[in-house]
Protein backbone atom coordinates (compact mmCIF):
# COMPACT_ATOMS: atom_id res chain seq x y z
CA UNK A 1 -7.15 12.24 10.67
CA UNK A 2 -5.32 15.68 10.56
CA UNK A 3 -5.97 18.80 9.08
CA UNK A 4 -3.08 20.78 7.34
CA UNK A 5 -4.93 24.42 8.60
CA UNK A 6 -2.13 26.55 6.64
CA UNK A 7 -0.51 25.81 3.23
CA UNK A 8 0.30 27.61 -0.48
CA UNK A 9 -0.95 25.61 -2.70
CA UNK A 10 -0.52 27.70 -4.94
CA UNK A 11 2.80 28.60 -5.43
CA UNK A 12 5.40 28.09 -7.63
CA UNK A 13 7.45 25.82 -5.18
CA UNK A 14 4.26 22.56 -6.15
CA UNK A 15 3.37 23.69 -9.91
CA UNK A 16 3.01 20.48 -11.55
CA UNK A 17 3.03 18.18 -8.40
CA UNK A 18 0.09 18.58 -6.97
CA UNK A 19 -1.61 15.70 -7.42
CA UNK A 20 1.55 13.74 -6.05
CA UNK A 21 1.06 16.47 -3.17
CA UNK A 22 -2.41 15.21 -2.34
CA UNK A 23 -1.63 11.93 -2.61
CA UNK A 24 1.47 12.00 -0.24
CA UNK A 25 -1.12 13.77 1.96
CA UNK A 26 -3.41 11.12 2.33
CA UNK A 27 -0.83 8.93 2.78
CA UNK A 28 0.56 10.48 5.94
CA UNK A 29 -3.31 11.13 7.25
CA UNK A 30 -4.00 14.59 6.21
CA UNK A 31 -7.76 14.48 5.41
CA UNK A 32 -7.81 17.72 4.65
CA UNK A 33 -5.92 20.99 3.80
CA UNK A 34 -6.82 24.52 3.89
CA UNK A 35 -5.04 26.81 1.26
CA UNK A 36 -4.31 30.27 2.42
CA UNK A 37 -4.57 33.49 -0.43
CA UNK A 38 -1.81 36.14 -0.25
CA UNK A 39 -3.01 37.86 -2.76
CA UNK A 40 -6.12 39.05 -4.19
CA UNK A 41 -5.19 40.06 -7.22
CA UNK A 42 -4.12 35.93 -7.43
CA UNK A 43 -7.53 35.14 -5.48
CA UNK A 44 -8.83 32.55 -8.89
CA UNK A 45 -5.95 30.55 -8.81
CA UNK A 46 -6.18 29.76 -5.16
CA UNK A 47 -9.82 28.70 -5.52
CA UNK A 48 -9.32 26.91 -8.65
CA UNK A 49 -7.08 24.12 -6.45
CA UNK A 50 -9.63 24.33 -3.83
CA UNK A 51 -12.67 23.58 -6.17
CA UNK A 52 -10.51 20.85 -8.09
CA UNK A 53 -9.92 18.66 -4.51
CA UNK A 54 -12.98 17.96 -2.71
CA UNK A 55 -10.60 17.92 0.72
CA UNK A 56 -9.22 21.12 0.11
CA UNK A 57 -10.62 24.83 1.23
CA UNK A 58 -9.22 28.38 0.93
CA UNK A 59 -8.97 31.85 2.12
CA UNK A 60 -9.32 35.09 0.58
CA UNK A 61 -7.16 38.03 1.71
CA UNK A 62 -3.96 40.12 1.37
CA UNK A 63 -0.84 38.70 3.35
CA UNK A 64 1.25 42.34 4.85
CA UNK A 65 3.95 42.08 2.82
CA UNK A 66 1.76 42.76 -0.51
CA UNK A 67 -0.55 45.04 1.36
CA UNK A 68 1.27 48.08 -0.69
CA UNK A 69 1.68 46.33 -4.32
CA UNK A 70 -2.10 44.85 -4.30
CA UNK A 71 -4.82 47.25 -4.70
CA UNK A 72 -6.93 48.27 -2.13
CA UNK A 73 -9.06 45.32 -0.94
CA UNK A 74 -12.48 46.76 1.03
CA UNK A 75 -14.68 44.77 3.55
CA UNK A 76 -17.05 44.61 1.13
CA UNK A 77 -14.75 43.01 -1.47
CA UNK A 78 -13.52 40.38 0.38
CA UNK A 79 -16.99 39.47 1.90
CA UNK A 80 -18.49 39.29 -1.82
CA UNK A 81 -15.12 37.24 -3.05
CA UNK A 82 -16.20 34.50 0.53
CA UNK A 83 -19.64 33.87 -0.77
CA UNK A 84 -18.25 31.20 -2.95
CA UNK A 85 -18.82 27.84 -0.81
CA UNK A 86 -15.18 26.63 -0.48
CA UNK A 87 -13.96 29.80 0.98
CA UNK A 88 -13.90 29.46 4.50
CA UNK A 89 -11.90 32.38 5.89
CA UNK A 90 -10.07 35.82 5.57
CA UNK A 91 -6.48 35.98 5.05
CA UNK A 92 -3.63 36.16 6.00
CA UNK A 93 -3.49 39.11 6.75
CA UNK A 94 -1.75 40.71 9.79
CA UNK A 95 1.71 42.99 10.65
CA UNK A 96 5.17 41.96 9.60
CA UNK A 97 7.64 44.73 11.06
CA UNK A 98 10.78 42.35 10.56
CA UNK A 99 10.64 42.81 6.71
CA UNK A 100 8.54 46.20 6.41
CA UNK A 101 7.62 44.44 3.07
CA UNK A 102 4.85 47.30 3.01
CA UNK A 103 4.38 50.71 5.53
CA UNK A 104 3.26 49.44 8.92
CA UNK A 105 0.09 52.29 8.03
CA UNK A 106 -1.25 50.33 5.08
CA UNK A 107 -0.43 46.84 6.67
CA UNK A 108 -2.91 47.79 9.89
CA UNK A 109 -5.82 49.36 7.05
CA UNK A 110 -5.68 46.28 5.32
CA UNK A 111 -5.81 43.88 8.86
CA UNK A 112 -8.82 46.19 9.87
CA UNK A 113 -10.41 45.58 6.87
CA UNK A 114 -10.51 41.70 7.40
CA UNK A 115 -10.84 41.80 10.87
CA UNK A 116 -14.31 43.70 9.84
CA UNK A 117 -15.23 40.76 7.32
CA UNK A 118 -14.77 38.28 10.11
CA UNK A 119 -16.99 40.36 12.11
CA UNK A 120 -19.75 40.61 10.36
CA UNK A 121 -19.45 37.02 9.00
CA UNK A 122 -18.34 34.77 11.27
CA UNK A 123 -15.92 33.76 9.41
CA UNK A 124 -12.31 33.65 10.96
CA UNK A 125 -9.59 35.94 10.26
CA UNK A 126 -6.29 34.25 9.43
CA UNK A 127 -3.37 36.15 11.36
CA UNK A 128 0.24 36.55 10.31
CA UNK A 129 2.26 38.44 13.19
CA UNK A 130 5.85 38.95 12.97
CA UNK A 131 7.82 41.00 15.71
CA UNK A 132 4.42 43.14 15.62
CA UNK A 133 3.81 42.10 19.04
CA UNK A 134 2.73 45.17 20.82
CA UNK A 135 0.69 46.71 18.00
CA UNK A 136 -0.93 43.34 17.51
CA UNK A 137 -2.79 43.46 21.12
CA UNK A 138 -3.52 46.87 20.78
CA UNK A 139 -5.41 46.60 17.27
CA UNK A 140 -7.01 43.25 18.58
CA UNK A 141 -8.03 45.18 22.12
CA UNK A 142 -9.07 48.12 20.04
CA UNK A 143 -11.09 45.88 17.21
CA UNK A 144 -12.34 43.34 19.71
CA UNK A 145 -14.12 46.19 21.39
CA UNK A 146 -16.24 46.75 18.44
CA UNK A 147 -17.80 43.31 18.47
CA UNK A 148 -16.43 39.75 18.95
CA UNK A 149 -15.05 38.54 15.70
CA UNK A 150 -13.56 34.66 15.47
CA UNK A 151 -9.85 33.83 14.51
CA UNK A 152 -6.38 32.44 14.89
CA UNK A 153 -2.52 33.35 14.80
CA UNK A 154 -1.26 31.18 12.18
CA UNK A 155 2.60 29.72 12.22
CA UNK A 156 3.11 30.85 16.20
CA UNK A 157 5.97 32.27 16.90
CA UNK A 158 5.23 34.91 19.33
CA UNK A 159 5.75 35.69 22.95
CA UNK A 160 3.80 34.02 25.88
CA UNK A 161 1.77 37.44 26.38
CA UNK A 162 0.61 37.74 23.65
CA UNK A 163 -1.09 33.70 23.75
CA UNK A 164 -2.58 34.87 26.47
CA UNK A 165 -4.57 38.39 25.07
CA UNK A 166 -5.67 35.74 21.62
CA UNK A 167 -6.82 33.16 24.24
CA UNK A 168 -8.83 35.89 26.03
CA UNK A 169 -10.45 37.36 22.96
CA UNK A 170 -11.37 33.78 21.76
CA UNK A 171 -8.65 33.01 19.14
CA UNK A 172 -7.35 29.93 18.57
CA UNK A 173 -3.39 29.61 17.89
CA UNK A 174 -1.56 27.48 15.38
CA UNK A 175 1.90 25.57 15.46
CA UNK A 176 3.92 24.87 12.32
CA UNK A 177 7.34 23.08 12.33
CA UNK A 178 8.50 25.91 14.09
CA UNK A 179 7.61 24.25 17.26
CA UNK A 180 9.75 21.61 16.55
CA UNK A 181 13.15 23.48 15.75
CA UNK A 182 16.13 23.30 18.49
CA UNK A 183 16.03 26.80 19.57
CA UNK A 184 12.12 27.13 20.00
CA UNK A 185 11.95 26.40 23.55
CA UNK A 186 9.27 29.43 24.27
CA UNK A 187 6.96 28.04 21.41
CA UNK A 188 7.18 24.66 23.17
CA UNK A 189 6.14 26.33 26.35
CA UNK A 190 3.05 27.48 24.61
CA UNK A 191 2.24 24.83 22.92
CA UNK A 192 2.51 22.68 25.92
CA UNK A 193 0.05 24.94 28.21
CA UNK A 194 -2.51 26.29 25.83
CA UNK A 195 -6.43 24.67 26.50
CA UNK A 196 -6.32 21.90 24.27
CA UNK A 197 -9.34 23.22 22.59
CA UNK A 198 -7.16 25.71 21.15
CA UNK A 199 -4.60 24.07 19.04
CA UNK A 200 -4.42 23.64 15.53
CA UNK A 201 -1.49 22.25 13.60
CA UNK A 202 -0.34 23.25 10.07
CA UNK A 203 3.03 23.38 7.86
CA UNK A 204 2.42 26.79 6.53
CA UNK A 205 3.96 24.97 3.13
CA UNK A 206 6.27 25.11 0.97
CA UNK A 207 8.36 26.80 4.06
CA UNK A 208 9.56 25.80 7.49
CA UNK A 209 9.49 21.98 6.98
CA UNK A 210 9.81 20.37 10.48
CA UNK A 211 12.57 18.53 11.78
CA UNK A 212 13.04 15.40 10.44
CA UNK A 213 12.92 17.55 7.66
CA UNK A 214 14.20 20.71 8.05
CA UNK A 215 16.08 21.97 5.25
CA UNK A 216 13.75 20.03 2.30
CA UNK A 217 10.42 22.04 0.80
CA UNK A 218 7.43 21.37 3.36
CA UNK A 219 4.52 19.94 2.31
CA UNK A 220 1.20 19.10 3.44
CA UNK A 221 2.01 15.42 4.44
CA UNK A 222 4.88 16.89 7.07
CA UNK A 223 1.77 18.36 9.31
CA UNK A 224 2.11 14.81 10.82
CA UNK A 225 5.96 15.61 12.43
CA UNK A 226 4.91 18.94 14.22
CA UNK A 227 1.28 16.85 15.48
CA UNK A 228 3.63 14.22 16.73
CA UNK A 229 6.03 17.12 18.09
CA UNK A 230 2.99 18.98 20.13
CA UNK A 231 1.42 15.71 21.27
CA UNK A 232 4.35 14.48 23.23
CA UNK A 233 5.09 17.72 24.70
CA UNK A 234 1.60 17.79 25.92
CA UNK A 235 1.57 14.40 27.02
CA UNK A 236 -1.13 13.33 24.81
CA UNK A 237 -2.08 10.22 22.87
CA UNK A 238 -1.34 10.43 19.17
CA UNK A 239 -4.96 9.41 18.54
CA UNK A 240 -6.24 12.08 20.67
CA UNK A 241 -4.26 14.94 19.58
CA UNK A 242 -5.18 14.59 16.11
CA UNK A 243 -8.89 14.23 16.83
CA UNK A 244 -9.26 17.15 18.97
CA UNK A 245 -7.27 19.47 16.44
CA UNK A 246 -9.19 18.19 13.76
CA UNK A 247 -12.56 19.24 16.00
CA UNK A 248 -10.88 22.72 16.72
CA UNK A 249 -10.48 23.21 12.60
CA UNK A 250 -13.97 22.18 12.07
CA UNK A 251 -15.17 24.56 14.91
CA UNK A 252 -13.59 27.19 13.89
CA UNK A 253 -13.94 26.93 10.66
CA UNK A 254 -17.29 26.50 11.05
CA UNK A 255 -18.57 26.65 7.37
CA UNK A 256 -15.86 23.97 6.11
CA UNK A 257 -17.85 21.72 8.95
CA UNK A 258 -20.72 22.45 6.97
CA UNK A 259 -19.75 22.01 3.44
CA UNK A 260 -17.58 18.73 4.75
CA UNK A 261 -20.58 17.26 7.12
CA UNK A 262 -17.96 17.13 9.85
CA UNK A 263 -19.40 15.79 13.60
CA UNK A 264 -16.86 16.40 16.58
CA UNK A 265 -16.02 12.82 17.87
CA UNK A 266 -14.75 14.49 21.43
């Protein structure tokens, strides 16, 4: 079995399809998906999909690029919104300086506000980091000081340095189709080093579809070309791979495990 650990659900790109979705899912041997929120105000409509599918979880959270058009989300907020069984995490949330969707100042309020619900949950913060590199260690330095908090950077796409200052603060690190695109070599170094108890695999769907399909709308299903991508570069059995990344979802995502009954087979 694999997890999808990042997908949309709800957007646009599957109204209408999702029970074809699911089913192409299960076909491909995605057991289960987790749906990320990127917007509060749209919070409901990501949990409705989550409580409709018994495989499926969600987030709650405010993605940077709406951080200035949603309203102000507070620790409090979010933690209240995660009581709800099926939500198993905060985010995304993060920096994106290569579209300054929203001011860097309100993108880094918002990611301190989640990385405080993770805190004092224990539930993992989502993180979305785009050419943010070096104010992305220094607000995960400057937070992780406060108190340990658990997490991940979703769709990796970031430099070797910073792998190495998540892996020290206990994160775990994601790989969408990304990893298998021609010109991705230093993702593929990354992906080929990190512990193995790291790694989680995702599509981050309906975008970045993986080669052999690269170009088409991602979906869940395609989580099975980037395991296949990451388990060869590592080495690994198929069998394996998937196993131990579906452990890693469950153990960070330590509330799904208990709403799904999951028991790590490695």
């Amino acid at each position: 079995m694999l997890i999808d650990s990042h997908c949309h659900l709800d957007f646009p790109d599957f109204e209408g399809e999702l029970d074809t979705i699911i089913a192409n899912a299960e076909v491909a041997g995605i057991g289960h998906m987790l749906t990320i929120c990127t917007h509060v105000s749209k919070f409901e409509q990501v949990l409705a999909i989550a409580e409709k599918y018994d495989n499926i979880f969600c987030t709650v959270g405010v993605h940077p690029h709406n951080a200035d058009t949603e309203p102000e989300i507070t620790t409090e907020q979010l933690i209240d919104l995660a009581r709800h069984p099926k939500v198993v995490g905060f985010g995304e949330t993060g920096l994106d300086f290569f579209y300054d969707h929203s001011p860097r100042d309100t993108q880094e309020r918002f990611f301190r506000a989640h990385i405080t619900a993770a805190r004092e949950t224990g539930l993992p913060v989502i993180v979305h980091t785009r050419d943010a590199d070096d104010d992305m260690s220094r607000i995960l330095r400057d937070e992780y000081k406060k108190g340990a908090f658990p997490g991940l950077i979703h769709c990796f796409s970031s430099s070797s340095e910073l792998a190495e200052i998540v892996l020290e603060i206990g994160f775990f690190i994601s790989f969408s189709g990304i990893v298998t695109f021609k010109k991705a070599d230093g993702i593929r170094a990354v992906a080929e080093t990190i512990p193995e108890d790291r790694i989680l695999v995702e599509t981050d769907s309906p975008y970045l579809a993986p080669v052999p399909k690269r170009g088409k709308r991602n979906e869940p299903a395609y989580t099975a070309y980037t395991a296949a991508c990451v388990a060869e570069l590592r080495g690994m059995d198929q069998g394996a791979f998937d196993t131990i990344t579906t452990d890693n979802f469950f153990r960070l995502f330590a509330k799904a495990a208990t709403v799904n009954g999951h028991r790590e087979t490695t």
